[in-house]
C-alpha atoms as a PDB file:
ATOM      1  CA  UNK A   1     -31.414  -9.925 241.626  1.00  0.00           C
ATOM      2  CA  UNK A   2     -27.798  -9.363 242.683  1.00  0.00           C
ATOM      3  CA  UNK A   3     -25.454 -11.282 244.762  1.00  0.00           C
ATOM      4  CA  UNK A   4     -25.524 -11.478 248.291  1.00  0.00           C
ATOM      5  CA  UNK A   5     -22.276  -9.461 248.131  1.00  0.00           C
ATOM      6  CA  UNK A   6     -23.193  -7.145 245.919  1.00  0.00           C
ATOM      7  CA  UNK A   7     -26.376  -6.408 248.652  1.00  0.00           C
ATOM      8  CA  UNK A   8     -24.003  -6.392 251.240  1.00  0.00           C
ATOM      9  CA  UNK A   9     -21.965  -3.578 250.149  1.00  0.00           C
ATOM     10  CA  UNK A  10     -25.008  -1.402 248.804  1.00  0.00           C
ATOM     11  CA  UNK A  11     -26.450  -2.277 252.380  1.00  0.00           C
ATOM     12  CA  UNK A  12     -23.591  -0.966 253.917  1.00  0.00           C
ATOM     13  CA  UNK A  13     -22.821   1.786 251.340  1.00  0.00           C
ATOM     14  CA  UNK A  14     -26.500   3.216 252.806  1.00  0.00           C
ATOM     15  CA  UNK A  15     -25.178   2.803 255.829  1.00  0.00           C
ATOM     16  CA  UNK A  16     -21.913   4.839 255.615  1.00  0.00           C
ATOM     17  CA  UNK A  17     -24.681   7.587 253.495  1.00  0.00           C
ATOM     18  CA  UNK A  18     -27.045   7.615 256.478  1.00  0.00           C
ATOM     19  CA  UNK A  19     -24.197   7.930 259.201  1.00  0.00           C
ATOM     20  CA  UNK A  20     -22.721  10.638 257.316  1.00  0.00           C
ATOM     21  CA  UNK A  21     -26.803  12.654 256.963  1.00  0.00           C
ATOM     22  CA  UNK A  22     -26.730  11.904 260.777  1.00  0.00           C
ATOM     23  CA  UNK A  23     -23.111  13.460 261.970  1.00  0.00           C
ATOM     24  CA  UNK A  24     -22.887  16.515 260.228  1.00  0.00           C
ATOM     25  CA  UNK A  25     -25.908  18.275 261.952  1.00  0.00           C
ATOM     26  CA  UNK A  26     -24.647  16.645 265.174  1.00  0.00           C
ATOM     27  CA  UNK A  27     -20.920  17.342 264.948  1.00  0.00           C
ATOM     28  CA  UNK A  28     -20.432  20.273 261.844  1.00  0.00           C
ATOM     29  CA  UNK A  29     -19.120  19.495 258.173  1.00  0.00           C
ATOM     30  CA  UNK A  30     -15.810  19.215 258.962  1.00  0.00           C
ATOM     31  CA  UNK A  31     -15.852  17.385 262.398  1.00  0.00           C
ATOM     32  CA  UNK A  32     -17.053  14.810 260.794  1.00  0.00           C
ATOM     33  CA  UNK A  33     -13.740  12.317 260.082  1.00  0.00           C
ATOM     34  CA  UNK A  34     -13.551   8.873 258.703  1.00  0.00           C
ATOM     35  CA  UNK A  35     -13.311   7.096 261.936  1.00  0.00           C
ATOM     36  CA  UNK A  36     -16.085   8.713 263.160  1.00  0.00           C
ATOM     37  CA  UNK A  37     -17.917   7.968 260.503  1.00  0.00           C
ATOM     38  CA  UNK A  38     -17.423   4.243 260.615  1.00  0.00           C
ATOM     39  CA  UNK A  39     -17.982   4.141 264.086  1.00  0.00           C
ATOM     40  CA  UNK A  40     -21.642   5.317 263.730  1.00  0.00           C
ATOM     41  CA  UNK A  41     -22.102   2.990 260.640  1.00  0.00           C
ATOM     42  CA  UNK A  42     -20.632   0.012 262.135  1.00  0.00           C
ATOM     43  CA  UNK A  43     -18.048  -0.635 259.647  1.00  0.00           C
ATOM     44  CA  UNK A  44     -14.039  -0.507 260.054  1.00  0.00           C
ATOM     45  CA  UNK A  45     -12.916   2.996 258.673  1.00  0.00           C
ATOM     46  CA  UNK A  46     -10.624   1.090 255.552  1.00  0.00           C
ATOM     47  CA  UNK A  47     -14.530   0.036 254.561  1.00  0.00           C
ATOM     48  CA  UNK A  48     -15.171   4.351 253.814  1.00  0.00           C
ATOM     49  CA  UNK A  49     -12.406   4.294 251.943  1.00  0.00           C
ATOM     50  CA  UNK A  50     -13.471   0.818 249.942  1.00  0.00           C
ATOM     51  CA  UNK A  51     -16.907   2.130 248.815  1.00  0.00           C
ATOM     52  CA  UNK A  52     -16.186   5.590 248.000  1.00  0.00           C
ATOM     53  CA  UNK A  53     -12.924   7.773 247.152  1.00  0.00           C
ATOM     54  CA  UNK A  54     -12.868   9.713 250.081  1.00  0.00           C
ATOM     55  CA  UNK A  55     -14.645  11.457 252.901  1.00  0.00           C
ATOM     56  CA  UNK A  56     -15.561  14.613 251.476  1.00  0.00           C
ATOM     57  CA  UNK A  57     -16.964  12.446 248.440  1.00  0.00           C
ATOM     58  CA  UNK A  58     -19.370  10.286 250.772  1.00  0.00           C
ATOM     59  CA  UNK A  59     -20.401  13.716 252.541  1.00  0.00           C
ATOM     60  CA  UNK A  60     -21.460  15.471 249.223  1.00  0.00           C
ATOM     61  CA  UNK A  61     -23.063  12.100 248.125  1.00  0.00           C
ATOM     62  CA  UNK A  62     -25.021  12.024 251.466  1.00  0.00           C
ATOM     63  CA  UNK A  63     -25.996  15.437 251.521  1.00  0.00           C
ATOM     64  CA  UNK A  64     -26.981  15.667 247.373  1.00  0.00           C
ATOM     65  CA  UNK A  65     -28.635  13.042 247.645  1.00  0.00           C
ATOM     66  CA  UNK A  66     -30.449  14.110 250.749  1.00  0.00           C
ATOM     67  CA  UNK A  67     -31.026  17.146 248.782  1.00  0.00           C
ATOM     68  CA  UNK A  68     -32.805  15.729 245.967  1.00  0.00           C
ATOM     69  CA  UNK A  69     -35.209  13.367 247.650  1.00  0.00           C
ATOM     70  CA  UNK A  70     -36.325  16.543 249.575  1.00  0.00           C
ATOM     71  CA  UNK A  71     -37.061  18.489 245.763  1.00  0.00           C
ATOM     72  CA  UNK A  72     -38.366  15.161 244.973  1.00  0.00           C
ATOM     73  CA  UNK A  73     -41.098  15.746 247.965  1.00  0.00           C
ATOM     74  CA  UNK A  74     -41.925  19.411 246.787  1.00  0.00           C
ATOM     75  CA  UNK A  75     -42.635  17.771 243.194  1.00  0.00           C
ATOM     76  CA  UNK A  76     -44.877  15.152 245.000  1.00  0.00           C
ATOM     77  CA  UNK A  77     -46.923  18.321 246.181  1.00  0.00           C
ATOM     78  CA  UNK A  78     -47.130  19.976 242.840  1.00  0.00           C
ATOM     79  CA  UNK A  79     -48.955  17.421 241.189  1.00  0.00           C
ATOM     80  CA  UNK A  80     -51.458  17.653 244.048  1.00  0.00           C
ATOM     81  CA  UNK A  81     -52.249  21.175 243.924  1.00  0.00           C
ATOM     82  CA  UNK A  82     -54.112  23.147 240.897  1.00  0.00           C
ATOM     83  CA  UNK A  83     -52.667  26.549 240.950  1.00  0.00           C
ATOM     84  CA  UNK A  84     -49.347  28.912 241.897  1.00  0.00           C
ATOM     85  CA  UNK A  85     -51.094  30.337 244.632  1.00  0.00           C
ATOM     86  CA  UNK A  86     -51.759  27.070 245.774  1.00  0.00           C
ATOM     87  CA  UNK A  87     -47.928  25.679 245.010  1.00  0.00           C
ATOM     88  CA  UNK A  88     -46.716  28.700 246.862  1.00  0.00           C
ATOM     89  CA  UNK A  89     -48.984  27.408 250.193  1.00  0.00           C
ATOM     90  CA  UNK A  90     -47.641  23.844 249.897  1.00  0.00           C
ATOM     91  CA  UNK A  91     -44.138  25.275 249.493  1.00  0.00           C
ATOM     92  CA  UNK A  92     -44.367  27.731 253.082  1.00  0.00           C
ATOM     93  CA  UNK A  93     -46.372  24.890 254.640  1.00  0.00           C
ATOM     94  CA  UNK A  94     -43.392  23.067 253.862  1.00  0.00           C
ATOM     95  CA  UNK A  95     -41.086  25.271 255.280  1.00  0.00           C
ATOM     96  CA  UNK A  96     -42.826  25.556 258.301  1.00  0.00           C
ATOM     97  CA  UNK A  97     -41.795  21.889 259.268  1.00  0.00           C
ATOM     98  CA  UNK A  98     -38.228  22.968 259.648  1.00  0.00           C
ATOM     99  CA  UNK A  99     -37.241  24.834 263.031  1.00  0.00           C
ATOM    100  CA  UNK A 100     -33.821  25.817 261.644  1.00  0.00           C
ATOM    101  CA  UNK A 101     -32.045  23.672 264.208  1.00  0.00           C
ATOM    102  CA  UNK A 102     -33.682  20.451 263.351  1.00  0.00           C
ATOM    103  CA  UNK A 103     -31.117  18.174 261.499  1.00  0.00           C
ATOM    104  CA  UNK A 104     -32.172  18.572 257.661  1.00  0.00           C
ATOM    105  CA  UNK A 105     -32.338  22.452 258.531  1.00  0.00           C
ATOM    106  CA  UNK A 106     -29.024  22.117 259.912  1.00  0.00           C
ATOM    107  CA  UNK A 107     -27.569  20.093 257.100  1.00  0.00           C
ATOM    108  CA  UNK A 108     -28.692  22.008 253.980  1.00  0.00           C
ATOM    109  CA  UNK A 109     -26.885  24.807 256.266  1.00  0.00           C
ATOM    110  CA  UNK A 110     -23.843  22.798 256.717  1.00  0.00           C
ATOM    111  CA  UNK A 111     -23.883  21.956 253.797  1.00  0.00           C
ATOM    112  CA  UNK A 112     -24.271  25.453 251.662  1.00  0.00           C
ATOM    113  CA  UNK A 113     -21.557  26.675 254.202  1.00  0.00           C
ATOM    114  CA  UNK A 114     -19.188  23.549 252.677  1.00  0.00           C
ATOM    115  CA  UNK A 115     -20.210  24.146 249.647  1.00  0.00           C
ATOM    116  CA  UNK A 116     -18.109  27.920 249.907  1.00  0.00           C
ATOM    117  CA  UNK A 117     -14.873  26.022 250.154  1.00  0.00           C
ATOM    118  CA  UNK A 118     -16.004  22.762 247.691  1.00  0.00           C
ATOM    119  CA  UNK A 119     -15.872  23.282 244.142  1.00  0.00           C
ATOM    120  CA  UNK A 120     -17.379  20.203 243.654  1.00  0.00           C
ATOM    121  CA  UNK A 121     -19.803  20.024 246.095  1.00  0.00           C
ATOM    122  CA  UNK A 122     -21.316  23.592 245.029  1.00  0.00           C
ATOM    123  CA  UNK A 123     -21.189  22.138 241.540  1.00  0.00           C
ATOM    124  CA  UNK A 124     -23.498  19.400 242.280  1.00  0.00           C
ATOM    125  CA  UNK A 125     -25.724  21.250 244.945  1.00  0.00           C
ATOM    126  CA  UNK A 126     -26.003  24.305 241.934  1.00  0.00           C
ATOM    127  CA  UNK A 127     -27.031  21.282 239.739  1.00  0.00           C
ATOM    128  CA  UNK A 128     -29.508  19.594 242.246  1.00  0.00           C
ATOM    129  CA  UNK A 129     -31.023  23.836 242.569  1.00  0.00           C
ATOM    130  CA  UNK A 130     -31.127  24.010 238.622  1.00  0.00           C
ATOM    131  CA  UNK A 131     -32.901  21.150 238.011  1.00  0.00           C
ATOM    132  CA  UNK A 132     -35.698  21.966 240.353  1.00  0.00           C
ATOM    133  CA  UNK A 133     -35.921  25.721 238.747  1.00  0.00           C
ATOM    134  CA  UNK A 134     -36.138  24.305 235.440  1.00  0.00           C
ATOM    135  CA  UNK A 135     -39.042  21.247 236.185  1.00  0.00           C
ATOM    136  CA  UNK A 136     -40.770  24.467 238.641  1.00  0.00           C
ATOM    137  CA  UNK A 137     -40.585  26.996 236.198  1.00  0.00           C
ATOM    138  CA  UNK A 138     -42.167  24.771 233.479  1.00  0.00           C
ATOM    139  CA  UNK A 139     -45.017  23.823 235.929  1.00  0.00           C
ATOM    140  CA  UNK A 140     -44.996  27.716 236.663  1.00  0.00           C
ATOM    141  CA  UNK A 141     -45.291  28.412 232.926  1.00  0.00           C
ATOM    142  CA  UNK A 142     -47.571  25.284 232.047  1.00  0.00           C
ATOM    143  CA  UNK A 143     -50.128  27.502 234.583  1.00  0.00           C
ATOM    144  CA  UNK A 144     -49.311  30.786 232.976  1.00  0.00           C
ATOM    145  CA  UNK A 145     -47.354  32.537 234.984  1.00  0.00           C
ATOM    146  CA  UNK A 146     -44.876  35.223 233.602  1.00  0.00           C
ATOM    147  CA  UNK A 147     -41.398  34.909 233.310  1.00  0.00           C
ATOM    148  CA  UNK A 148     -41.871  31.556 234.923  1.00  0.00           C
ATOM    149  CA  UNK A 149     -38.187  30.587 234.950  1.00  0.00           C
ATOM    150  CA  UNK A 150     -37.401  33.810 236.807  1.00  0.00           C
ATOM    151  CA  UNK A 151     -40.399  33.488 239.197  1.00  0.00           C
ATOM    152  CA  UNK A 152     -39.176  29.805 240.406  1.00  0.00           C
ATOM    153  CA  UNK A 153     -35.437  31.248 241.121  1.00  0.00           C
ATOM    154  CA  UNK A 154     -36.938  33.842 243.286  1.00  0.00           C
ATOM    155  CA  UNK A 155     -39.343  31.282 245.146  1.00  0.00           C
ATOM    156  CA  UNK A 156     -37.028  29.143 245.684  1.00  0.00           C
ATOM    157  CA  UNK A 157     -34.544  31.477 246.588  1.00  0.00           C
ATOM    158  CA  UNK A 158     -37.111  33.141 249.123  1.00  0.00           C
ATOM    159  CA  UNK A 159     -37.489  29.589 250.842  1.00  0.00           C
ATOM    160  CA  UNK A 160     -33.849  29.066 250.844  1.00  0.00           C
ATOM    161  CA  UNK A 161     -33.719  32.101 252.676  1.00  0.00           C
ATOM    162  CA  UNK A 162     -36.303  31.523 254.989  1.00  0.00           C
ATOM    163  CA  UNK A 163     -34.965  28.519 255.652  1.00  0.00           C
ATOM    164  CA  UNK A 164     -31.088  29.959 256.495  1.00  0.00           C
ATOM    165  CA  UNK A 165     -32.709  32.771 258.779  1.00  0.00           C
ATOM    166  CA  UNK A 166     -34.573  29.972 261.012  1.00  0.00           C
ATOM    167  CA  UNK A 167     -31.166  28.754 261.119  1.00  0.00           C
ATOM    168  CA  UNK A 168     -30.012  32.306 262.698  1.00  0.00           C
ATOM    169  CA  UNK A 169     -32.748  32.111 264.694  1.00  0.00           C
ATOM    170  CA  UNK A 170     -34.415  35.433 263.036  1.00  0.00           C
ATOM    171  CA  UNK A 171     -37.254  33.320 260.931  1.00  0.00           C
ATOM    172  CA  UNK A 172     -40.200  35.359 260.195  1.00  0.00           C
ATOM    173  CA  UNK A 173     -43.923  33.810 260.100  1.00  0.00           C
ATOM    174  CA  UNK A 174     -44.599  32.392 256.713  1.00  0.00           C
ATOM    175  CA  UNK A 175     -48.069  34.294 256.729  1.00  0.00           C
ATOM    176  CA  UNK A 176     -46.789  37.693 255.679  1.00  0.00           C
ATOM    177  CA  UNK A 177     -44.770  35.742 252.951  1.00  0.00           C
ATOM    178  CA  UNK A 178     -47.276  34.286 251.486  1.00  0.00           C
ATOM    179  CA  UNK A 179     -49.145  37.448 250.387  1.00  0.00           C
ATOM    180  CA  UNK A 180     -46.048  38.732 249.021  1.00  0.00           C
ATOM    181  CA  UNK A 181     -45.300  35.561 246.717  1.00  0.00           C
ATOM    182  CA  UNK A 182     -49.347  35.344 245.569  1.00  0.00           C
ATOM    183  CA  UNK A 183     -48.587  38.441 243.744  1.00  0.00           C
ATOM    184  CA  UNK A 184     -45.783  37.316 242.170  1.00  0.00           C
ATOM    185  CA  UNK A 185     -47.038  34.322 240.776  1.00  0.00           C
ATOM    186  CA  UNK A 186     -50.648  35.581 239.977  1.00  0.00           C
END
């Protein structure tokens, strides 16, 4: 076990993260300053800057992170389900929980619009997208699927999508969808 400071500052380093998932749904990417920030966290604003280099680094920390613990829910529901046609149900079903102006909708949104002007931060969400391709497509493939690399960038790209037009307020009914992407991955 670590010291009590050493808990302390990963406490409050959580904290900071958390604030920062909070605030940019609420306020937009770049409304979002330090002092802001450590208001809502309950920290001084020279703490940000103590625990990580600077603002835009705790934002794309918050927000990859954010990012991969919400993959890391879509894997939990591929190793309960048997088939594609079946991964494909769990994945609209999925996407049916977000409104487009709920706050996770709103950050991935943020968050892909940041990523336009962030070299870094597109680096790490275009990791974060990879990796979930790559462990998809081998479940994809492990179940016979064609091309099954190919056929997880264009699922997941179809639920990104869906996802972005609930944010515009045009999202379609998953239903239709669904019929579509059974034939692709059958």
């Amino acid at each position: 076990m670590g010291s009590p400071a050493a808990a302390r500052g990963h406490e409050v380093r959580q904290r900071l993260l958390t604030a920062a998932t909070e605030l940019i749904p609420e306020r937009g990417w770049t409304a979002v300053s330090t002092r802001i920030l450590a208001e809502r966290a309950g920290v001084t604003p020279s703490v940000v800057h103590y625990h990580f280099p600077s603002l835009p680094a705790l934002l794309n920390e918050a927000v990859v992170g954010l990012m991969r613990k919400v993959l890391a829910d879509v894997d939990g529901f591929l190793g309960a389900v048997a088939t594609p046609a079946e991964a494909v149900d769990a994945m609209l079903t999925s996407v049916d929980r977000y409104t487009g102006d709920d706050p996770t909708s709103l950050l991935f949104i943020e968050a892909y619009l940041a990523a336009t002007r962030d070299e870094q931060l597109r680096g790490e969400i275009g990791v974060v997208v990879a990796e979930f391709r790559q462990r998809f497509g081998r479940w994809l493939g492990e179940r016979g699927v064609s091309a099954p690399t190919e056929t997880a960038a264009a699922l997941i790209a179809v639920v990104d999508g869906l996802l972005l037009h609930r944010g515009l307020g045009t999202g379609m009914d998953t239903g239709p969808t669904a019929v579509i992407l059974h034939r692709l991955v059958s």
